[in-house]
Protein backbone atom coordinates (compact mmCIF):
# COMPACT_ATOMS: atom_id res chain seq x y z
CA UNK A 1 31.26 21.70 83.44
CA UNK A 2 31.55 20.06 86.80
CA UNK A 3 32.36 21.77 90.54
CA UNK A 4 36.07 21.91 90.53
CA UNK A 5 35.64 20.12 94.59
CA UNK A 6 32.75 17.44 94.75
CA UNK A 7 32.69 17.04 90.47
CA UNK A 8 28.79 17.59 90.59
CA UNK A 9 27.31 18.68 87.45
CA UNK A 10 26.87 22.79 87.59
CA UNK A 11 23.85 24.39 86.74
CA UNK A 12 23.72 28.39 86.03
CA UNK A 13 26.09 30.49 85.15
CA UNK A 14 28.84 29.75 82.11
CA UNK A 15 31.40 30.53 84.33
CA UNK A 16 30.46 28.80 87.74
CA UNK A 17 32.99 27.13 89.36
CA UNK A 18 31.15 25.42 92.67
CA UNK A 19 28.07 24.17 93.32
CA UNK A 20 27.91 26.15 96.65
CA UNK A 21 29.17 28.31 99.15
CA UNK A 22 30.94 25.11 101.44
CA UNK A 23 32.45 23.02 97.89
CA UNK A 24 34.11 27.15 96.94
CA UNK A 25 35.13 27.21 100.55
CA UNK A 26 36.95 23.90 101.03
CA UNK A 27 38.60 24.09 97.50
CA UNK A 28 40.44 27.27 98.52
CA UNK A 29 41.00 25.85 102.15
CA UNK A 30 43.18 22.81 100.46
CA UNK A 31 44.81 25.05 98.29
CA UNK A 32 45.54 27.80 99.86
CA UNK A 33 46.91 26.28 103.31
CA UNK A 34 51.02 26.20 103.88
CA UNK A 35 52.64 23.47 101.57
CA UNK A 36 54.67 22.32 104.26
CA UNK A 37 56.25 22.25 107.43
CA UNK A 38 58.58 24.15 107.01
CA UNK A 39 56.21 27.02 106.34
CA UNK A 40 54.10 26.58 109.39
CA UNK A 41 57.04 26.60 111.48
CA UNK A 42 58.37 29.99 110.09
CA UNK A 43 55.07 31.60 110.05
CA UNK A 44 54.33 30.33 113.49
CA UNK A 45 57.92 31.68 114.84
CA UNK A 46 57.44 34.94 112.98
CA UNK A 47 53.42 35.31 114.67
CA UNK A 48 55.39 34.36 117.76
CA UNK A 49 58.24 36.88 117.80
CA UNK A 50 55.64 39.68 116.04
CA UNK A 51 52.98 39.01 120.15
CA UNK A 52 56.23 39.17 122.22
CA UNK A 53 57.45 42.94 120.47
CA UNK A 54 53.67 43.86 121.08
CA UNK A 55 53.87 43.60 124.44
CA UNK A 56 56.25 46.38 125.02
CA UNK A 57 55.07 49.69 125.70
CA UNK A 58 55.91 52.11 123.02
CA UNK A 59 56.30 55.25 123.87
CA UNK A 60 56.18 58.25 121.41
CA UNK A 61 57.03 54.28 118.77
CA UNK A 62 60.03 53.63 120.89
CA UNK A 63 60.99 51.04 122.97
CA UNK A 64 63.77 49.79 124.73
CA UNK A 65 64.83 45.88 126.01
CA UNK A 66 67.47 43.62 126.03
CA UNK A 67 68.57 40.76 123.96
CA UNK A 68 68.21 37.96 126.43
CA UNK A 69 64.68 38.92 127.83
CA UNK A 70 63.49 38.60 124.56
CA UNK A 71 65.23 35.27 123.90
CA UNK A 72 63.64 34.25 127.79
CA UNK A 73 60.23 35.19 126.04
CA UNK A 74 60.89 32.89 123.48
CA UNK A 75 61.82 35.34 120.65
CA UNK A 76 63.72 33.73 117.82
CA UNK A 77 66.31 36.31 116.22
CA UNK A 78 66.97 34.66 113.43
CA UNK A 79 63.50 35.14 112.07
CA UNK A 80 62.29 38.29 110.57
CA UNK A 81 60.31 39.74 107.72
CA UNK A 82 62.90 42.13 106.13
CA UNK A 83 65.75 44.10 107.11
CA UNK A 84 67.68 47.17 106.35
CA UNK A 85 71.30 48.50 106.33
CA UNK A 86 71.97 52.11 106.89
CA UNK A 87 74.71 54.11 105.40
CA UNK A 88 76.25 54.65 109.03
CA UNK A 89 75.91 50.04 109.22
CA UNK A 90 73.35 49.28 111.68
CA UNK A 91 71.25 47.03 110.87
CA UNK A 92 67.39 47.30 111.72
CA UNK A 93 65.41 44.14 111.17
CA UNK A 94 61.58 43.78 110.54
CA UNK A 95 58.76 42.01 111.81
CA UNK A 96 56.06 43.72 110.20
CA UNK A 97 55.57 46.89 111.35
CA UNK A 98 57.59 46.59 114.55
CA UNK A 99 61.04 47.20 113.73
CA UNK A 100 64.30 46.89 116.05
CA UNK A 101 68.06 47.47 116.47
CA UNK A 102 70.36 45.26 117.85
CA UNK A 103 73.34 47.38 120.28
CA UNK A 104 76.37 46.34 121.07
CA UNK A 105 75.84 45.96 124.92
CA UNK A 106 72.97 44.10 124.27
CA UNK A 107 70.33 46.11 124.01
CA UNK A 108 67.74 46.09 121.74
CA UNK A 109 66.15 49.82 120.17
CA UNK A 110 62.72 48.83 119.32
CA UNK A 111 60.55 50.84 116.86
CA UNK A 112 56.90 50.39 116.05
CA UNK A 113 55.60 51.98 112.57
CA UNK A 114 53.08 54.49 112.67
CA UNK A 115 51.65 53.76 108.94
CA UNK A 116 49.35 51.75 108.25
């Protein structure tokens, strides 16, 4: 069997893979980077929106701000990791484990996770 990167013969083990440490390393580099970029442009606007709602100071998990401060910060709303509808329909949407609320006077409830 050959080194699934570089295709030099392996030596050892049946089940060997790579011929070393860097051939294992950039084989799962190529693979395992974003597709596209599309991707990187999501995952970069979600890292970005996820370092402006750490900023705030959370007290007791709660914050408070408003709409268009966090659009001057360059906060994308339309980018989020989940989000959840409540019986009484507000909406809370998730970046990880910062959560927030958008009000109607615009407002913003913002609520940080205390799990893990």
């Amino acid at each position: 069997m050959n080194c699934l990167e570089c295709d030099e013969r392996l030596v050892g083990r049946s089940d060997k893979k790579f011929c070393n440490d860097s051939c294992r390393n950039s084989f799962n580099n190529k693979h395992n980077k974003d597709t596209s970029n599309l991707m990187r442009r999501i995952n970069a606007q979600l890292r970005r929106n996820y370092r402006i709602l750490q900023n705030y100071e959370f007290d007791k998990g709660v914050s408070k701000t408003t709409t268009t401060k966090l659009s001057a910060e360059g906060f994308d709303f339309e980018y989020f990791t989940q989000h959840k509808i409540y019986d009484t329909g507000s909406v809370r949407r998730v970046i990880y484990d910062i959560s927030y609320e958008i009000l109607e006077n615009g407002y913003v409830n913002l609520m940080r996770s205390t799990a893990p």
